[in-house]
C-alpha atoms as a PDB file:
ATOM      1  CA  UNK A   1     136.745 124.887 115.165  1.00  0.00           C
ATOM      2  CA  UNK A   2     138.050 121.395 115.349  1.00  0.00           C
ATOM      3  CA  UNK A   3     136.698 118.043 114.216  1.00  0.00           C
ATOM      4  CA  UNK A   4     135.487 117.179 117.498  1.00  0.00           C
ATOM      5  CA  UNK A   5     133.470 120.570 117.779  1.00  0.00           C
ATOM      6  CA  UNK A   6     131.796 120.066 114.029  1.00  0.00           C
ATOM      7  CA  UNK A   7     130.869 116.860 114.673  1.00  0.00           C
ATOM      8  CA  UNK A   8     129.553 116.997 118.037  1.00  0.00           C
ATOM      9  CA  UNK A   9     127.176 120.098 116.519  1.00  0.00           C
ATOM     10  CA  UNK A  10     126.524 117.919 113.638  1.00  0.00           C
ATOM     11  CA  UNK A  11     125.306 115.470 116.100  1.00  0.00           C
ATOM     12  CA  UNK A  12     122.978 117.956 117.856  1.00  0.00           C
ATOM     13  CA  UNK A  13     121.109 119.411 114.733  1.00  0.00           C
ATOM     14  CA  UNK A  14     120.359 115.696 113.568  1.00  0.00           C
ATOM     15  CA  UNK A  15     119.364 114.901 116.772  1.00  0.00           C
ATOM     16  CA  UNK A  16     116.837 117.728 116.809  1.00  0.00           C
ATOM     17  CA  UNK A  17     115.969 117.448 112.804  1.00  0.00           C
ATOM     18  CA  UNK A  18     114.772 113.755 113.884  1.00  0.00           C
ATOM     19  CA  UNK A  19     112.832 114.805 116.645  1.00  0.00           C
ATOM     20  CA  UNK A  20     110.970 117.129 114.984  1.00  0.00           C
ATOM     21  CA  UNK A  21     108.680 114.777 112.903  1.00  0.00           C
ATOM     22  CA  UNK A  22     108.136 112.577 116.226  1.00  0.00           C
ATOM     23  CA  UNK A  23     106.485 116.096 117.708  1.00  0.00           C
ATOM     24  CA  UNK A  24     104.265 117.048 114.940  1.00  0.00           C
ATOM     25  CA  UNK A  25     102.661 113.387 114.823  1.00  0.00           C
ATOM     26  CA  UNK A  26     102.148 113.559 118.034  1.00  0.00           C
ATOM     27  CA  UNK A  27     101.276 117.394 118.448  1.00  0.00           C
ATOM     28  CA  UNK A  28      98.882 116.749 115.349  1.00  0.00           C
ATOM     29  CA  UNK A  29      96.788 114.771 116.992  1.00  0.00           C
ATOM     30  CA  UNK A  30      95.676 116.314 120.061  1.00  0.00           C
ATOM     31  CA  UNK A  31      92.644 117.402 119.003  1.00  0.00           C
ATOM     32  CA  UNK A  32      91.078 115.564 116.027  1.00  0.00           C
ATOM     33  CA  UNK A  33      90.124 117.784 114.495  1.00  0.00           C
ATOM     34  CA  UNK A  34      90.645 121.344 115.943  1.00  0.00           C
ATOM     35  CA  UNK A  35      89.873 123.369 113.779  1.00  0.00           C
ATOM     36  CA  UNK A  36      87.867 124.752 109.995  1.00  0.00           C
ATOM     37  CA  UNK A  37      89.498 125.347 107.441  1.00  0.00           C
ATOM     38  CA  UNK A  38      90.321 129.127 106.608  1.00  0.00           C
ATOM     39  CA  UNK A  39      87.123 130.329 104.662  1.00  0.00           C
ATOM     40  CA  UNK A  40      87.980 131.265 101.000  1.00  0.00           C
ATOM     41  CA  UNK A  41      90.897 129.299 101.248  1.00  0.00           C
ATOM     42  CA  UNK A  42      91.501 125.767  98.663  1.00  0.00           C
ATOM     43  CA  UNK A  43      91.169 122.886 100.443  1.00  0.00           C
ATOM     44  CA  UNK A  44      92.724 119.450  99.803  1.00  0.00           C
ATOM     45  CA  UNK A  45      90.669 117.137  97.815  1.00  0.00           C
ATOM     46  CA  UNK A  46      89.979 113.887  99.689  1.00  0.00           C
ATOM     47  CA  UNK A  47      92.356 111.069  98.225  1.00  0.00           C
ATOM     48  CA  UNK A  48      91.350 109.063  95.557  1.00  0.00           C
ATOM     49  CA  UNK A  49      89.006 111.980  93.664  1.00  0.00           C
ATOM     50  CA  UNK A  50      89.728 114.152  90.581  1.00  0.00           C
ATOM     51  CA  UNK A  51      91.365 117.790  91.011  1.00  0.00           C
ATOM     52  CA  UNK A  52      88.122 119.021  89.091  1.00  0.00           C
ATOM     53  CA  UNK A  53      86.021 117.346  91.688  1.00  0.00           C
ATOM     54  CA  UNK A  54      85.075 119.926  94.251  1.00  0.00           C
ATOM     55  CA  UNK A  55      86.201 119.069  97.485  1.00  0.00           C
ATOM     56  CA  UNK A  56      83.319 120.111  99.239  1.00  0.00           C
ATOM     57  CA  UNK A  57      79.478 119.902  99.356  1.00  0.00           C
ATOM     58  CA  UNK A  58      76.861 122.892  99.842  1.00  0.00           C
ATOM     59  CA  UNK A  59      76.171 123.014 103.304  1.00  0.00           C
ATOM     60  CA  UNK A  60      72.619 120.865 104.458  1.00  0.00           C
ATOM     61  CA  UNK A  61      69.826 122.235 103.509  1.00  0.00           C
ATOM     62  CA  UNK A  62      67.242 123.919 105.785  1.00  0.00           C
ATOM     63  CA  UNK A  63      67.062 120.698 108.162  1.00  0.00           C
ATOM     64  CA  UNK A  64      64.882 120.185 110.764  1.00  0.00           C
ATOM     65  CA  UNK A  65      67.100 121.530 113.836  1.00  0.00           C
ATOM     66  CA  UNK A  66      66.702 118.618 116.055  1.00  0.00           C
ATOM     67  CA  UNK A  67      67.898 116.110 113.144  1.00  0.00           C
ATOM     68  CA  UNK A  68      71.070 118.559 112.726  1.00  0.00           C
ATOM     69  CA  UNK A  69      71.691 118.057 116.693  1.00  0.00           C
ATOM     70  CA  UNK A  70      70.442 114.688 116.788  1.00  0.00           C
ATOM     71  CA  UNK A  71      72.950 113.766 114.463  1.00  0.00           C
ATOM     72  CA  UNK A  72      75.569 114.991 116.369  1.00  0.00           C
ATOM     73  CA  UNK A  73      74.734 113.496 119.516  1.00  0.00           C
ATOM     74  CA  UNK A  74      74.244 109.877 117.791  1.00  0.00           C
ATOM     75  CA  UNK A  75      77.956 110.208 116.420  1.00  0.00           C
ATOM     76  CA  UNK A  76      79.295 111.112 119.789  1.00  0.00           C
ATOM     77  CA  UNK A  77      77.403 108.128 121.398  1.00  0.00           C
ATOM     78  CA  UNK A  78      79.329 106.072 119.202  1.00  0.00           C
ATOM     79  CA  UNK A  79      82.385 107.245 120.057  1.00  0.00           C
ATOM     80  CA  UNK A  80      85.252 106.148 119.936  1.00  0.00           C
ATOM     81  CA  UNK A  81      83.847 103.504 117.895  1.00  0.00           C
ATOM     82  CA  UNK A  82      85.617 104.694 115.055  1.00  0.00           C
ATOM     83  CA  UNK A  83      84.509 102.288 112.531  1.00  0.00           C
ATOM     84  CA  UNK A  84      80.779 103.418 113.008  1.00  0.00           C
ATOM     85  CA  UNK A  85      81.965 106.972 113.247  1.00  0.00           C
ATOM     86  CA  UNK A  86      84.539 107.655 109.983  1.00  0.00           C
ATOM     87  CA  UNK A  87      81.714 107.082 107.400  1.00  0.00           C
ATOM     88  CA  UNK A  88      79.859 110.495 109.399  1.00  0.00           C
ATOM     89  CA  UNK A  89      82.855 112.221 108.351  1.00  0.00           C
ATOM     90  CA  UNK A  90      82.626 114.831 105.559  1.00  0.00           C
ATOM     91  CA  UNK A  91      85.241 114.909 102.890  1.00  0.00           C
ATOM     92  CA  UNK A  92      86.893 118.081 104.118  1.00  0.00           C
ATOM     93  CA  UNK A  93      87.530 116.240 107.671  1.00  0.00           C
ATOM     94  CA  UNK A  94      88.751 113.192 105.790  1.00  0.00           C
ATOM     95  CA  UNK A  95      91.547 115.073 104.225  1.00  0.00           C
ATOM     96  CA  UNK A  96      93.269 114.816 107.914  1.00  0.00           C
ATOM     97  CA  UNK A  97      93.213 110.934 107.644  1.00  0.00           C
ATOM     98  CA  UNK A  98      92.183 107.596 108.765  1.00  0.00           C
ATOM     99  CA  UNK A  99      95.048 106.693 111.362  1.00  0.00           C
ATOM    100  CA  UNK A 100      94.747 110.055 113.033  1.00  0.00           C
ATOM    101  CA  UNK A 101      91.457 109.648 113.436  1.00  0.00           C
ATOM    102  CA  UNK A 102      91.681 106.127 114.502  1.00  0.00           C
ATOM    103  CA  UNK A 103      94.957 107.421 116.794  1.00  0.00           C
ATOM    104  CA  UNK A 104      92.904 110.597 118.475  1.00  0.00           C
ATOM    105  CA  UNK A 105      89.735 108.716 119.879  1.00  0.00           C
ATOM    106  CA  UNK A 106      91.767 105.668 120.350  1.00  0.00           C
ATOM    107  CA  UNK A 107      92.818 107.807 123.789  1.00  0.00           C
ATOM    108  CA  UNK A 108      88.880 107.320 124.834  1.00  0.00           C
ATOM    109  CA  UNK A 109      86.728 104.927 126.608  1.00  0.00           C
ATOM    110  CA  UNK A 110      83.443 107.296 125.308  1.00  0.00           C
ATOM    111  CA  UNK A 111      82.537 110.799 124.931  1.00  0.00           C
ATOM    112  CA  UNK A 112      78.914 112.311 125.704  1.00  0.00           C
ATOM    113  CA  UNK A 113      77.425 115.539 124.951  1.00  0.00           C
ATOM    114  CA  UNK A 114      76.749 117.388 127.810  1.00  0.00           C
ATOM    115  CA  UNK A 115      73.743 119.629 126.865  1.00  0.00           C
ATOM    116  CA  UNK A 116      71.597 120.014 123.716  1.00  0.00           C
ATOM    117  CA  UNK A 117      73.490 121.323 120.996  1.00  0.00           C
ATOM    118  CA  UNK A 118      72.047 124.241 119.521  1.00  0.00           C
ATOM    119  CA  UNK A 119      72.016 124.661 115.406  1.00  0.00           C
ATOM    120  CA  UNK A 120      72.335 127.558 113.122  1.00  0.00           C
ATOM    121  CA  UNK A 121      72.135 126.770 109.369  1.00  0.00           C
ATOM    122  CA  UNK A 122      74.260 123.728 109.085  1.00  0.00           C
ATOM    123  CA  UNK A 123      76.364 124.854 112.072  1.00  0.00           C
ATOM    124  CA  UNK A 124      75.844 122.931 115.935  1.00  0.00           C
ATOM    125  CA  UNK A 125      77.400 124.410 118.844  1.00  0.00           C
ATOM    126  CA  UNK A 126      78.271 120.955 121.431  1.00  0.00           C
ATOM    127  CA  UNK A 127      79.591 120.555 124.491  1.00  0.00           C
ATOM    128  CA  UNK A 128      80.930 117.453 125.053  1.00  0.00           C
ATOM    129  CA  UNK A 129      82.734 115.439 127.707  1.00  0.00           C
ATOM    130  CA  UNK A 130      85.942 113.167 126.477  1.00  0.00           C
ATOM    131  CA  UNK A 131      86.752 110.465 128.841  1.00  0.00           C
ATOM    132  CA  UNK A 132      89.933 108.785 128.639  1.00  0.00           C
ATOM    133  CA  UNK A 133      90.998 105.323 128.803  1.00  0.00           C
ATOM    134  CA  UNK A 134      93.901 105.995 131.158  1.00  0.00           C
ATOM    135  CA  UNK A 135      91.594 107.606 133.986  1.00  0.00           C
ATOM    136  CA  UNK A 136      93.136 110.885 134.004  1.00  0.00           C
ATOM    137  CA  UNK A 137      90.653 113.504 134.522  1.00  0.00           C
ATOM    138  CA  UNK A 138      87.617 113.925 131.767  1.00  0.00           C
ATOM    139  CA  UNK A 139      87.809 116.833 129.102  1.00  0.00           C
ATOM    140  CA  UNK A 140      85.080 118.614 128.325  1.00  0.00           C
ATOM    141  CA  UNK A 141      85.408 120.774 125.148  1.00  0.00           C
ATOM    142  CA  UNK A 142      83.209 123.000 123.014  1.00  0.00           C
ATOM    143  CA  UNK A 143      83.376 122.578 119.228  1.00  0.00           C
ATOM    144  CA  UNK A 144      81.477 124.173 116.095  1.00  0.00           C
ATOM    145  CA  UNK A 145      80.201 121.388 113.722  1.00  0.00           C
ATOM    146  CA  UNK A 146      79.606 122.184 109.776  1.00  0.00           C
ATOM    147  CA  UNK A 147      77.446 119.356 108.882  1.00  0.00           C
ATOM    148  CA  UNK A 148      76.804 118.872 105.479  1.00  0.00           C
ATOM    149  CA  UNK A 149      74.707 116.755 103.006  1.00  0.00           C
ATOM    150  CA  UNK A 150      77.188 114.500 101.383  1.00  0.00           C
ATOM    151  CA  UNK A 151      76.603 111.400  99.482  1.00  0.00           C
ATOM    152  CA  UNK A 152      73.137 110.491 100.524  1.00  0.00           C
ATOM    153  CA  UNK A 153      73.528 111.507 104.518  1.00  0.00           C
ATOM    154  CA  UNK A 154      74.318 113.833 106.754  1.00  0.00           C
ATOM    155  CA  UNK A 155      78.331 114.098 107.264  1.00  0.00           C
ATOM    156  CA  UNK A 156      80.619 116.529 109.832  1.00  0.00           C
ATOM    157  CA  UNK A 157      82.548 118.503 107.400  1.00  0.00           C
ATOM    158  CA  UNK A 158      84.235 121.081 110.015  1.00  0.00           C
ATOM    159  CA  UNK A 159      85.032 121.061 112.903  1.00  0.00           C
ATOM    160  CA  UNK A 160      85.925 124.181 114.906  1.00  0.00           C
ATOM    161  CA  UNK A 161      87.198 123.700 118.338  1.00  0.00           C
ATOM    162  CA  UNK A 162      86.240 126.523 120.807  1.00  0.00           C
ATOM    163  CA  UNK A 163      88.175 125.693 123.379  1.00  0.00           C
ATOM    164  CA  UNK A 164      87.856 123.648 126.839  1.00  0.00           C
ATOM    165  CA  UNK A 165      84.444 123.847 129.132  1.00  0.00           C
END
């Protein structure tokens, strides 16, 4: 192989080795956030708590249903007011990060929920519509929420995205 052929390869592989991060930041946020975690498996403590500090809080306790899906429909009106929304977050949802968060509903002018949620345990089922600031056409998605009681309130802990509709 000559120089010309090494280098020019060379050139190539760096080329895509530098794209790759530029993907996955922008890949990672398409959905914020998509999906649970995988049940049984360790999940990340939130930053700035102990490693013997779990990471996670017992799901809510036997709450009225209506202030389960209440709860999520007040966080969605808020949206994508993301100061008033990031303190709803549980620390399991945290663990994806501020600027995502901030990055994913910065893409939206509001998002409404399209039909009463329904609630099982400390699970609600929502629809919701996503409506974004560049006027393409408005997404309406179906997600899972694991609300939990966490430091006083109510907090979305998972979220499990079921897919679009």
């Amino acid at each position: 192989m000559s120089k010309e052929g090494f280098y020019a390869r060379l050139g190539a592989v760096a080329a895509v080795v530098a794209l790759v991060p530029a993907y996955l930041a922008v890949a990672g946020d398409q959905h914020w956030p998509p999906f649970s975690p995988v049940p049984g498996a360790a999940q990340p403590a939130p930053p700035g708590t102990s490693h013997t500090e779990p990471a996670r809080s017992a799901p809510a306790p036997d709450d009225a249903e209506e202030d389960l899906a209440g709860f999520v429909v007040g966080y969605y009106r808020s949206m994508p007011d993301t100061s008033a929304g990031w303190p709803l977050i549980g620390p399991n949802l945290r663990g994806r990060g501020r600027a995502s968060y901030d990055r994913f509903w910065g893409r939206y002018s509001s998002a409404e929920v399209l039909e009463q949620p329904s609630v099982r345990d400390s699970q609600v089922t929502v629809r919701i519509a996503l409506h974004p600031r560049d006027g393409t056409a408005t997404l309406v998605e179906r997600h899972v929420l694991t609300v939990i009681r966490y430091d006083g309130g109510l907090r979305i802990d998972a979220d499990e995205y079921l897919g679009r509709g």
